[in-house]
Protein backbone atom coordinates (compact mmCIF):
# COMPACT_ATOMS: atom_id res chain seq x y z
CA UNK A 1 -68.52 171.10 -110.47
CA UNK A 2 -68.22 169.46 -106.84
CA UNK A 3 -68.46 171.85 -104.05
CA UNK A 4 -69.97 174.80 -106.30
CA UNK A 5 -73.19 175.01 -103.26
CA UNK A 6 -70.58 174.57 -100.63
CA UNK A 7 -68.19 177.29 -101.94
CA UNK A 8 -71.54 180.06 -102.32
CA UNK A 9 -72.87 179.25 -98.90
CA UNK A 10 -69.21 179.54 -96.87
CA UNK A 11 -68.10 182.59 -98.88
CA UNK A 12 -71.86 183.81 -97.29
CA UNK A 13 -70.64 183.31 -94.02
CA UNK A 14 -67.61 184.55 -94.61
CA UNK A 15 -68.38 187.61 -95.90
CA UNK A 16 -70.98 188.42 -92.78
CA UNK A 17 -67.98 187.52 -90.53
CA UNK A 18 -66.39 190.59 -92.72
CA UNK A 19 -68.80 192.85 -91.90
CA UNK A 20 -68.72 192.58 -88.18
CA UNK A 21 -65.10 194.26 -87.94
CA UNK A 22 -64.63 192.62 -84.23
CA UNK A 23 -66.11 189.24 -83.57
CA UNK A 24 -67.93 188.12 -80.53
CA UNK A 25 -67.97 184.47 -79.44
CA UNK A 26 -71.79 184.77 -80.40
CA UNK A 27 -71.05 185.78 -84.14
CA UNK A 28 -68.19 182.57 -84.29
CA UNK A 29 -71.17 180.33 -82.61
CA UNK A 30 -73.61 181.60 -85.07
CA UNK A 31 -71.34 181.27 -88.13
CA UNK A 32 -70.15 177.67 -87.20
CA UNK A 33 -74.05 176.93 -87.04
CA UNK A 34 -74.24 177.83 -90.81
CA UNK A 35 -70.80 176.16 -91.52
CA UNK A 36 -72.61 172.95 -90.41
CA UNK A 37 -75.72 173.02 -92.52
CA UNK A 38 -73.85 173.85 -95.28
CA UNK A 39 -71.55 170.87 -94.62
CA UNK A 40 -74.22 168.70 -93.97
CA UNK A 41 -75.80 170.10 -97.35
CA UNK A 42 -73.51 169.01 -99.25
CA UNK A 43 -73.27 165.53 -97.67
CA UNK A 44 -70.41 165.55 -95.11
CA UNK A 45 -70.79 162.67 -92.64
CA UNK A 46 -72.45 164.35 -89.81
CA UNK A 47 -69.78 162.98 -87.19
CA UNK A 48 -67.20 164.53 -89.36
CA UNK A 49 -69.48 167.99 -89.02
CA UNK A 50 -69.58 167.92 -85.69
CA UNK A 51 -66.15 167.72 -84.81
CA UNK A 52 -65.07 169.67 -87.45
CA UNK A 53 -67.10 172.70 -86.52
CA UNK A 54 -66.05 172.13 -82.82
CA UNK A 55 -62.55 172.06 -83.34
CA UNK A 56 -62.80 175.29 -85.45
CA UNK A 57 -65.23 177.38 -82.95
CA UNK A 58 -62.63 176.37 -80.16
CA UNK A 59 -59.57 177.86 -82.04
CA UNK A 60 -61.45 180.60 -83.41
CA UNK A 61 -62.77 181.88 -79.56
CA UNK A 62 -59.08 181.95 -78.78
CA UNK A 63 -57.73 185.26 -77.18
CA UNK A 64 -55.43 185.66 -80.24
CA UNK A 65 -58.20 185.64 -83.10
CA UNK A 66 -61.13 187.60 -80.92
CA UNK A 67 -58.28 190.64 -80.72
CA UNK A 68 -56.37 190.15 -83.82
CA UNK A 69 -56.19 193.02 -85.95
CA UNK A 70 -58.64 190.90 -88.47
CA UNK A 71 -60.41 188.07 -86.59
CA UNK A 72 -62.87 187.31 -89.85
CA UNK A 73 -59.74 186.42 -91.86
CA UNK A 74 -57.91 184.61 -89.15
CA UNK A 75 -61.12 182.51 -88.43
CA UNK A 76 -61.22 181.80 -92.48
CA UNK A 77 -57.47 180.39 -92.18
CA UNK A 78 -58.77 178.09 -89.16
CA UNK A 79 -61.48 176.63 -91.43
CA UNK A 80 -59.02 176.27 -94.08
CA UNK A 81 -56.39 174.00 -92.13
CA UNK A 82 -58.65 172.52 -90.56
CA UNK A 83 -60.45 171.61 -94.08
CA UNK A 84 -56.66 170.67 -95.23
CA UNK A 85 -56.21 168.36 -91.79
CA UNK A 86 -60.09 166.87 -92.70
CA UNK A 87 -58.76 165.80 -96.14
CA UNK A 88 -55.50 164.31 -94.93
CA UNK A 89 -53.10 167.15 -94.54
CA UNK A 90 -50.40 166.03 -97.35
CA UNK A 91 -50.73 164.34 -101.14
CA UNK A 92 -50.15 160.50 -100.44
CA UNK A 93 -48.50 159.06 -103.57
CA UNK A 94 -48.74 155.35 -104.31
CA UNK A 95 -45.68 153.45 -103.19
CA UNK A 96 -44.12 151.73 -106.34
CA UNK A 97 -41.02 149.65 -105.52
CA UNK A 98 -37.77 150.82 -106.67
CA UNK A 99 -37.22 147.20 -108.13
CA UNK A 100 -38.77 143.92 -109.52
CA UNK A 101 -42.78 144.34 -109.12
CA UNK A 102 -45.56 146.34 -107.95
CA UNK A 103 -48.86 144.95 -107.65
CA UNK A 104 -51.90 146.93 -107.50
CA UNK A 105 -55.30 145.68 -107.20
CA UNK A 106 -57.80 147.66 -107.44
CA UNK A 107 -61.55 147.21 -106.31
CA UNK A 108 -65.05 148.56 -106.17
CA UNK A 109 -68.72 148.32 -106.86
CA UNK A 110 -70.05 148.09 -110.17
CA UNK A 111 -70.72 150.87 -112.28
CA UNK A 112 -68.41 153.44 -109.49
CA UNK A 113 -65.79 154.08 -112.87
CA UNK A 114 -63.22 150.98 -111.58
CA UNK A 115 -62.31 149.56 -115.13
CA UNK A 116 -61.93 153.38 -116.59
CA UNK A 117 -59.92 154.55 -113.54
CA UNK A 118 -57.58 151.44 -113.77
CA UNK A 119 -56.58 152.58 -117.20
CA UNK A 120 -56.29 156.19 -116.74
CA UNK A 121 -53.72 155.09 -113.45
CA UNK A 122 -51.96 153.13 -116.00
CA UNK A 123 -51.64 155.80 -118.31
CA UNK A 124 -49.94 158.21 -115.74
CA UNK A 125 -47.78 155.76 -114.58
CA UNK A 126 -46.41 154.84 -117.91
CA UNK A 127 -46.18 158.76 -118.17
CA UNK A 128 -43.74 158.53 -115.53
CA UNK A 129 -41.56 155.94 -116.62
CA UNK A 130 -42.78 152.51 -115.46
CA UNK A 131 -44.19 149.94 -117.45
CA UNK A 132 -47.89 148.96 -116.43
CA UNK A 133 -49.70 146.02 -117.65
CA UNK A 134 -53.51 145.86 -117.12
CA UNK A 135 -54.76 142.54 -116.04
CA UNK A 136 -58.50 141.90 -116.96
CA UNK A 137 -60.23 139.74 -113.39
CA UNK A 138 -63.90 140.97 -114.19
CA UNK A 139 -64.90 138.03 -115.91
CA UNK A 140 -68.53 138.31 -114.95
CA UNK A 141 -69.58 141.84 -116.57
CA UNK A 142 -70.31 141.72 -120.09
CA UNK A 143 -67.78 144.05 -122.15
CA UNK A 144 -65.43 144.39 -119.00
CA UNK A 145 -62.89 142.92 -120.74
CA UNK A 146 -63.17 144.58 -123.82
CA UNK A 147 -63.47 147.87 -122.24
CA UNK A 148 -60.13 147.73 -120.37
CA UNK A 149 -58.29 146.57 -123.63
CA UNK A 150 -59.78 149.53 -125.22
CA UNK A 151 -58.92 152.04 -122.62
CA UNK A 152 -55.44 150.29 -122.52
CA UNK A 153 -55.31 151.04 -125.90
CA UNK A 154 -55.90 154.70 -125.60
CA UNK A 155 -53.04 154.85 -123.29
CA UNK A 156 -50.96 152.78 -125.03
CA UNK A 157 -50.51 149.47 -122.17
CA UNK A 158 -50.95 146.36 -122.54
CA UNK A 159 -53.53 143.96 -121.12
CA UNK A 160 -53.56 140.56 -120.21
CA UNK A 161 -56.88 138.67 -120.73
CA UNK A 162 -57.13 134.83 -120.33
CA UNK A 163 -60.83 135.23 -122.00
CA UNK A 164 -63.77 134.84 -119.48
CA UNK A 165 -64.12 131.33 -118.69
CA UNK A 166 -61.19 131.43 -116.60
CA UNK A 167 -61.23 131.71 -112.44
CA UNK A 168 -60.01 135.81 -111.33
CA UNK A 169 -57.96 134.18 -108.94
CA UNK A 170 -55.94 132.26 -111.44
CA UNK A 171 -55.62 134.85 -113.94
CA UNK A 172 -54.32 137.20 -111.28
CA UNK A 173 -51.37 134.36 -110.75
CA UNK A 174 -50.64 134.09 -114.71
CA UNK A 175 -50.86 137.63 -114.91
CA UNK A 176 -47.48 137.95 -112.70
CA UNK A 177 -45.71 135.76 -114.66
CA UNK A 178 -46.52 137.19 -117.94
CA UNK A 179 -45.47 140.62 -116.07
CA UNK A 180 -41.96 139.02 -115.21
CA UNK A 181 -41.33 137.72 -118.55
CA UNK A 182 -42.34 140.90 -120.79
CA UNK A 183 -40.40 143.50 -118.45
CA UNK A 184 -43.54 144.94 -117.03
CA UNK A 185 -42.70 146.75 -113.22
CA UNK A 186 -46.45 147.24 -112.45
CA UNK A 187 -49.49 145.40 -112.60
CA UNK A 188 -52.79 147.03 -112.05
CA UNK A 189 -55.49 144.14 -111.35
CA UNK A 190 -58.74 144.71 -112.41
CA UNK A 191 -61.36 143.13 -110.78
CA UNK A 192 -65.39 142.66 -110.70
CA UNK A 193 -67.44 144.54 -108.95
CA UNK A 194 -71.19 143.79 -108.00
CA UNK A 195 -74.22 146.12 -107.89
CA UNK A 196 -73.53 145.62 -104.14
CA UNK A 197 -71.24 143.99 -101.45
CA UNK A 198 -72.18 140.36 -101.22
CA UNK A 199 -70.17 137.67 -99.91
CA UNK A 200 -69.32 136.33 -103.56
CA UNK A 201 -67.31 139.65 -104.51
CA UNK A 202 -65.30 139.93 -100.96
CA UNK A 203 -64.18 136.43 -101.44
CA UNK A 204 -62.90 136.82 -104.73
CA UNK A 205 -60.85 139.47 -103.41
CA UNK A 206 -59.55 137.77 -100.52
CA UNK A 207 -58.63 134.61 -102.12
CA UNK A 208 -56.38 136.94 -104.84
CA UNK A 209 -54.81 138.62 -102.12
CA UNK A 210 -54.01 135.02 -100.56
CA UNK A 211 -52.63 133.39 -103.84
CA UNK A 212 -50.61 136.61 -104.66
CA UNK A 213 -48.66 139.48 -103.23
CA UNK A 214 -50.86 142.54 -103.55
CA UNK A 215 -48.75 145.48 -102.98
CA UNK A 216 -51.11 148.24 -102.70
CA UNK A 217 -55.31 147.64 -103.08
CA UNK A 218 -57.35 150.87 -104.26
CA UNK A 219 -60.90 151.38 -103.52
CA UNK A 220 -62.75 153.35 -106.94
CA UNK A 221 -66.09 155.14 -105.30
CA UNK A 222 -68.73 157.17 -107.35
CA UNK A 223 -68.65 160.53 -105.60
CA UNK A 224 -72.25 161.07 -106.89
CA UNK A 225 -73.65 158.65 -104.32
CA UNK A 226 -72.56 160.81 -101.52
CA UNK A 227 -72.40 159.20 -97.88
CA UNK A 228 -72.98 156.27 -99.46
CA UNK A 229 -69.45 156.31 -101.07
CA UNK A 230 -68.30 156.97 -97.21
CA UNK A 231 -70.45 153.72 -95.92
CA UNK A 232 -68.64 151.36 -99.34
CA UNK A 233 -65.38 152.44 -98.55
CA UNK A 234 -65.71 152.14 -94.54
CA UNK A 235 -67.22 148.50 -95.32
CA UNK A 236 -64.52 147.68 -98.22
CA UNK A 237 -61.66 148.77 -95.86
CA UNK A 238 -63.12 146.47 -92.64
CA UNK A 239 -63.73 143.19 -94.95
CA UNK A 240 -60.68 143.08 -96.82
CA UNK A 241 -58.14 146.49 -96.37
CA UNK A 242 -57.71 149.20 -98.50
CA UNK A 243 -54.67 151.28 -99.10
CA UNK A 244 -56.14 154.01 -100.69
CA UNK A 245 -59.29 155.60 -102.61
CA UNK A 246 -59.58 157.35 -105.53
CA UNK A 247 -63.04 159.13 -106.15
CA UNK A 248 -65.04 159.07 -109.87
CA UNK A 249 -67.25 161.80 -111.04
CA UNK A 250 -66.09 164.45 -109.05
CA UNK A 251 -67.17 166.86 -111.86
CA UNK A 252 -70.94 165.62 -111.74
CA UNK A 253 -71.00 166.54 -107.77
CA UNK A 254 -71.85 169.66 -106.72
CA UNK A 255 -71.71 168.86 -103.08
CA UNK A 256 -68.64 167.24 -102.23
CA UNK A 257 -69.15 165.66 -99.36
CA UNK A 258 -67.59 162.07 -100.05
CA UNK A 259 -64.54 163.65 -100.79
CA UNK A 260 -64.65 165.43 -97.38
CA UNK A 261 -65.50 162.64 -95.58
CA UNK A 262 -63.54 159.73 -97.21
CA UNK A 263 -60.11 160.30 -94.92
CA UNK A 264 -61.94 160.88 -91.54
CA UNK A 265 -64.32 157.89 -91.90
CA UNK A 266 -61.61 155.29 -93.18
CA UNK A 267 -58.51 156.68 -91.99
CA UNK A 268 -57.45 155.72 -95.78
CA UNK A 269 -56.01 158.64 -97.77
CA UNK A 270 -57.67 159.97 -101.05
CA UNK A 271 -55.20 159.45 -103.81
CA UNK A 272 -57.07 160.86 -106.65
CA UNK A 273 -60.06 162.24 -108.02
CA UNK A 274 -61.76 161.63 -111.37
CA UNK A 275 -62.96 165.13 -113.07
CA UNK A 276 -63.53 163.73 -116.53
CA UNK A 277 -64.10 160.40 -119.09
CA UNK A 278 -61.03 161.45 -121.10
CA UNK A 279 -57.96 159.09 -120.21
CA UNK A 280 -56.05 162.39 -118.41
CA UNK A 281 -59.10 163.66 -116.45
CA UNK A 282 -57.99 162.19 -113.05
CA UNK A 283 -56.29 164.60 -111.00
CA UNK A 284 -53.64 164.11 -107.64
CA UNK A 285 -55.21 164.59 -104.84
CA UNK A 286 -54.36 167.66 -103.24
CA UNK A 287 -55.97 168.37 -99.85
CA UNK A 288 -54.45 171.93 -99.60
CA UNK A 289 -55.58 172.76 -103.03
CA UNK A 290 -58.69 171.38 -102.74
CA UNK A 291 -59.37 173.78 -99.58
CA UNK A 292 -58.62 176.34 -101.05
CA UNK A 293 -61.11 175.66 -104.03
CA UNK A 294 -63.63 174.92 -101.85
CA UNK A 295 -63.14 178.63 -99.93
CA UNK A 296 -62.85 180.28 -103.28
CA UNK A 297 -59.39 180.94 -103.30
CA UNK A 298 -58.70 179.15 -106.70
CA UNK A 299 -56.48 176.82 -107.31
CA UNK A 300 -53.63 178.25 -109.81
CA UNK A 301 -51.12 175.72 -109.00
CA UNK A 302 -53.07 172.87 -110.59
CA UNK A 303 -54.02 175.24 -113.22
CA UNK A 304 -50.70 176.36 -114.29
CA UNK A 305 -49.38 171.99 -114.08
CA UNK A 306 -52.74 171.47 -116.41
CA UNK A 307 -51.25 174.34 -118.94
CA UNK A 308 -47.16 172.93 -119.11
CA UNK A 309 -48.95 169.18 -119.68
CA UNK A 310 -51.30 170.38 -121.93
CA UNK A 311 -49.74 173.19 -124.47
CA UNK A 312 -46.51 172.97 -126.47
CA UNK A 313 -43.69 175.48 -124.56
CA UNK A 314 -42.64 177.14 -127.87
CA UNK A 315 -45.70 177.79 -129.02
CA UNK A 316 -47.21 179.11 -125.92
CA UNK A 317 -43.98 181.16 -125.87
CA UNK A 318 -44.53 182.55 -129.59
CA UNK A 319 -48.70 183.22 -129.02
CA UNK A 320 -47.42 185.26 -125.57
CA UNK A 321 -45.04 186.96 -128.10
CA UNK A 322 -48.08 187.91 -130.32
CA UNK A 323 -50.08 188.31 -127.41
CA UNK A 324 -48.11 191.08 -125.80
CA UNK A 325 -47.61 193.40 -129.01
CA UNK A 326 -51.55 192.72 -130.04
CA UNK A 327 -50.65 191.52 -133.84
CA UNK A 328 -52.60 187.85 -133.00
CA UNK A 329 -54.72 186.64 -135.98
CA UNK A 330 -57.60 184.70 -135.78
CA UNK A 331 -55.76 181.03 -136.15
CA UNK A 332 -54.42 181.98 -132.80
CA UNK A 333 -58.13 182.35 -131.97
CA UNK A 334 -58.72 178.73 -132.82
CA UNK A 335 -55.47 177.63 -131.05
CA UNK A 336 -56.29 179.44 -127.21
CA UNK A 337 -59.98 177.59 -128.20
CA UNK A 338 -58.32 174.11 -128.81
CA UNK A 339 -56.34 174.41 -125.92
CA UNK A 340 -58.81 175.46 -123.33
CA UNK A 341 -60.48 171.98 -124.43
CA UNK A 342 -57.81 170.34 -123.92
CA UNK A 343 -57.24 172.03 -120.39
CA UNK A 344 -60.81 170.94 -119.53
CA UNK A 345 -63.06 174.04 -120.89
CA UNK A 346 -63.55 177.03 -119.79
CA UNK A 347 -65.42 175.91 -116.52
CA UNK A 348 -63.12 173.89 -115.40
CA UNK A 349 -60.36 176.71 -115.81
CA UNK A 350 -62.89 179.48 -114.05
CA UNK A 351 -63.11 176.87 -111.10
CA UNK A 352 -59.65 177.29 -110.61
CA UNK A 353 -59.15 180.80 -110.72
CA UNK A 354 -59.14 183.05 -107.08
CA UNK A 355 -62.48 184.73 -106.68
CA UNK A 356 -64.85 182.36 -108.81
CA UNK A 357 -65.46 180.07 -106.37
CA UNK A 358 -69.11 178.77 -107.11
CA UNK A 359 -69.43 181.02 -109.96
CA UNK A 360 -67.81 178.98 -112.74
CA UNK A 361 -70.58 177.05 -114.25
CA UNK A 362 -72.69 180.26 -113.81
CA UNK A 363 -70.00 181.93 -115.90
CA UNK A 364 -69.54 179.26 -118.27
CA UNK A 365 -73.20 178.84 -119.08
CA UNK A 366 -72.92 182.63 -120.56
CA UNK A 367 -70.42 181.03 -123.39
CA UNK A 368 -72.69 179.01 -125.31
CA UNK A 369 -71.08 176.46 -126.63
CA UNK A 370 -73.00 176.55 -130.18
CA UNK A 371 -71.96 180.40 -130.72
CA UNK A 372 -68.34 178.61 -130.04
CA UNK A 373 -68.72 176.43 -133.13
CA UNK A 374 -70.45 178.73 -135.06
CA UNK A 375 -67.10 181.03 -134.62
CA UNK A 376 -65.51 178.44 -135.53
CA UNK A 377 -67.13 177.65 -138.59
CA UNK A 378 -66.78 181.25 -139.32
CA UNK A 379 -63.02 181.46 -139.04
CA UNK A 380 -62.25 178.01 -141.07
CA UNK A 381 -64.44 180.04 -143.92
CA UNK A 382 -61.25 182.93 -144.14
CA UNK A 383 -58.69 182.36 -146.12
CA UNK A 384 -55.39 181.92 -144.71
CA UNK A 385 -54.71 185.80 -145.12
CA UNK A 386 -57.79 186.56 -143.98
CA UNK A 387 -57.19 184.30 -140.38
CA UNK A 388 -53.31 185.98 -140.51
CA UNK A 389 -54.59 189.42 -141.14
CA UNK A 390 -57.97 190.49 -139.71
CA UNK A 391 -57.13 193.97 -141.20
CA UNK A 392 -58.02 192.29 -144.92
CA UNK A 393 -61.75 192.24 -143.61
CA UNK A 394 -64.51 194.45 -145.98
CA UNK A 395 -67.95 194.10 -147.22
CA UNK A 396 -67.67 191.74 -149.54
CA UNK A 397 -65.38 189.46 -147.75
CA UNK A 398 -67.73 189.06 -144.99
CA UNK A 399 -70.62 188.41 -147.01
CA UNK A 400 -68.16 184.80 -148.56
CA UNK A 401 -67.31 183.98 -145.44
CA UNK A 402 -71.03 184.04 -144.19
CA UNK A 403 -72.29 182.07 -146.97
CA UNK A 404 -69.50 179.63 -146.30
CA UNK A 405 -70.29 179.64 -142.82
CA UNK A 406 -73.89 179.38 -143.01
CA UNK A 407 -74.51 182.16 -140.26
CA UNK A 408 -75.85 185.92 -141.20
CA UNK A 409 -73.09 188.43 -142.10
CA UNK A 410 -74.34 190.51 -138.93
CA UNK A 411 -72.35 186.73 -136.76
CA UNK A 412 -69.35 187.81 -139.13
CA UNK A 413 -69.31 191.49 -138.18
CA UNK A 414 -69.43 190.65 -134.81
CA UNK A 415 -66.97 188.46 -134.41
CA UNK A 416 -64.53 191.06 -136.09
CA UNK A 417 -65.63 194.02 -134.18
CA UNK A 418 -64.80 191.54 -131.10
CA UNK A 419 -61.66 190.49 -132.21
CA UNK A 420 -60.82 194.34 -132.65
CA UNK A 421 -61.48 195.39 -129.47
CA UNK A 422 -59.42 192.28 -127.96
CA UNK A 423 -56.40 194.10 -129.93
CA UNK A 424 -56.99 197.38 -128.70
CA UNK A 425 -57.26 196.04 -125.43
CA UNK A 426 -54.41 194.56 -125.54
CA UNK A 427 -52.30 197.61 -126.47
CA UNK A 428 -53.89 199.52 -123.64
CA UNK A 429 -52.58 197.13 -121.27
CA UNK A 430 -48.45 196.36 -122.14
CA UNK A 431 -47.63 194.99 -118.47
CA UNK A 432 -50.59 192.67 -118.27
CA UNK A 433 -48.38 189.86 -119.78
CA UNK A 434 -45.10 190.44 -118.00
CA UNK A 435 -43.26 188.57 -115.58
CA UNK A 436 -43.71 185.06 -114.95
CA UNK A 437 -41.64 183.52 -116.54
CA UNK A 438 -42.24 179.58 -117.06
CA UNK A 439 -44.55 179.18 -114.14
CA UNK A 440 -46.47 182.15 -113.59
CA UNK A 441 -49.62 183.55 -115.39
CA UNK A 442 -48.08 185.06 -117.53
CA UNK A 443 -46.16 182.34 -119.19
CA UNK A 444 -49.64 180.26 -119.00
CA UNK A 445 -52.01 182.86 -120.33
CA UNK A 446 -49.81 183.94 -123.20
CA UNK A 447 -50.96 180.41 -124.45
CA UNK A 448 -54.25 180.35 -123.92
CA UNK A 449 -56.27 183.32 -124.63
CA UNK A 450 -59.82 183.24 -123.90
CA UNK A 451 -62.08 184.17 -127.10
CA UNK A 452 -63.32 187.25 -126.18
């Protein structure tokens, strides 16, 4: 998950800065030092270290945080604005025009997620309302073409194709036409990208921004290629102007450091970032929320939007119901698994939660994944009174549903003796699911409960 090294080296620092009580200039010089190598560890342009650190040592050695009544936490707020004012200080949307078209092209190198991400844009903008059409320019990759009309597919928008004999610059023309005539208000262009920038690609992307109006022109960089992401987009935006960038493969990257750097080296903003292959797995950038990730605060905001998009209100509402007077059955078992796939898995919820910080794949890797689906098997062996009423469970019960399972009965009696203690737990704890309402945990949680 990106920034997992960064997040366990700064909550180091931060928790020696703790430990002091009253800070010294020396102790802010010597924990700015480590702020920078972990910075640079993780692949932050160094310019953007240096001044970053600077500005933060300067604040923090004010008269106001050196006899504050907690310097160590007013020197972590520092860090974290100044993190927030690294990343570009508020979410930029992407200007769409109230009426007739809005043209989007989007560009990249080859291989950095472009065709994928042009979809999954499409997708959330149809989600909204408008009504995208995909336009297929890469006419030199084999499969480019078919892989945008099968992405297209998956989110349900159309895409023009003139084949791949055709010149980019004239299908980009066509496609506005065909846009006009079928109702379409957006058009995201997709176009070729090369293993790297040559002359050949540059043109191609001049000459369609000459022949047509290009309202808005988004650069798609791998995040896994680190400052090199951060030299692509500093070269794409001096040769022919960017808008905006939206970062791939966040999840592979544990450092982070394009993502950092991106808005400081290009002056461009960071629209969003791709956490996933699945069509929804590209999130808004948010640089306040991704500070606060990165210092191990969580991010519950972003957790509780991924929980209304991703499980149905009523019965979220009637599991919560269930949930609170600990008479759940095991099919709501299955359900709170289904849905944390469907919110990303459990990782991606841990990442998000205050306090884990770093911890979440470490966490996660303690679910294996195989037990999962072996308790899965086990519960799709019940019977539907079985699943409904865990009470049912005896000897010879268990011993069917192993066989049908295929796991020893000792997996079975497990699984029960878990699920029992999840129900006493609960009805130890009455207020744990209170409050709320349709935003707060408690609302979210009711929905999703993790299998024990």
């Amino acid at each position: 998950m990106a920034f997992e090294s960064l997040t366990d080296k700064l909550q180091g620092v931060f928790k020696q800065l703790r430990s002091k009580g009253r800070l010294t200039e020396g102790d802010v010089h010597e924990a700015m030092k480590e702020v920078k190598m972990a910075l640079l560890e993780a692949d932050v342009n160094f310019k953007t270290v240096k001044n970053f650190t600077r500005t933060v040592e300067q604040k923090a050695i004010g008269e106001d945080v050196m006899n504050g009544l907690n310097p160590a936490q007013m020197v972590i707020k520092i860090v974290h604005d100044e993190l927030v004012d690294l990343m570009g200080s508020e979410t930029t949307e992407i200007p769409l025009n109230s009426s007739g078209l809005t043209v989007i092209m989007m560009a990249g190198l080859q291989g950095s997620g472009k065709t994928t991400t042009a979809a999954k844009l499409a997708g959330k903008m149809k989600s909204r309302g408008k009504r995208p059409l995909l336009v297929a320019c890469d006419v030199y990759r084999p499969g480019a073409i078919k892989q945008l009309e099968t992405n297209g597919a998956k989110v349900g928008v159309p895409v023009f194709t003139m084949g791949d004999k055709n010149d980019p610059v004239d299908i980009a023309k066509a496609s506005i036409s065909h846009a006009e005539q079928n109702g379409n208000n957006v058009v995201l262009i997709d176009t070729a990208g090369r293993l790297q920038i040559d002359d050949d690609m540059m043109k191609e992307l001049k000459n369609i921004k000459k022949e047509i109006h290009v309202d808005y022109t988004i650069l798609v960089v791998d995040a896994m290629t680190g400052q090199e992401a951060v030299n692509v987009a500093k070269t794409f935006t001096f040769l022919v102007g960017i808008d905006g960038v939206i970062l791939t493969k966040c999840d592979g990257d544990t450092r982070g450091g394009a993502a950092l750097s991106v808005k400081s080296a290009t002056g461009k903003p960071l629209l969003y970032i791709g956490m996933g292959e699945k069509m929804e797995d590209l999130e808004q950038f948010y640089p306040d929320r991704m500070a606060s990730r990165i210092l191990g605060m969580g991010d519950v905001l972003t957790l509780i939007e991924k929980a209304q998009a991703n499980l149905d209100e009523q019965k979220a509402a009637e599991m919560e119901k269930k949930f609170r007077k600990a008479n759940f059955g095991f099919d709501d078992y299955l359900t709170s698994m289904e849905q944390m796939k469907k919110m990303g898995g459990i990782e991606s919820i841990l990442s998000m939660l205050p306090g884990i910080g770093g911890k979440a794949q470490e966490i996660s890797d303690m679910v294996d994944e195989k037990q999962m689906k072996r308790t899965e098997a086990i519960i799709l062996s019940m019977t539907p009174e079985e699943r409904s009423n865990p009470d049912l469970m005896n000897v010879s019960r268990k011993r069917r549903i192993a066989n049908g399972a295929g796991v020893d009965i000792s997996e079975v009696n497990r699984l029960v003796k878990q699920f029992e203690q999840a129900r006493k737990l609960m009805k130890q704890m009455p207020g744990m699911m209170k409050g709320g309402g349709r935003r707060g945990l408690g609302g979210m949680f009711g929905g999703m409960k993790l299998p024990f």
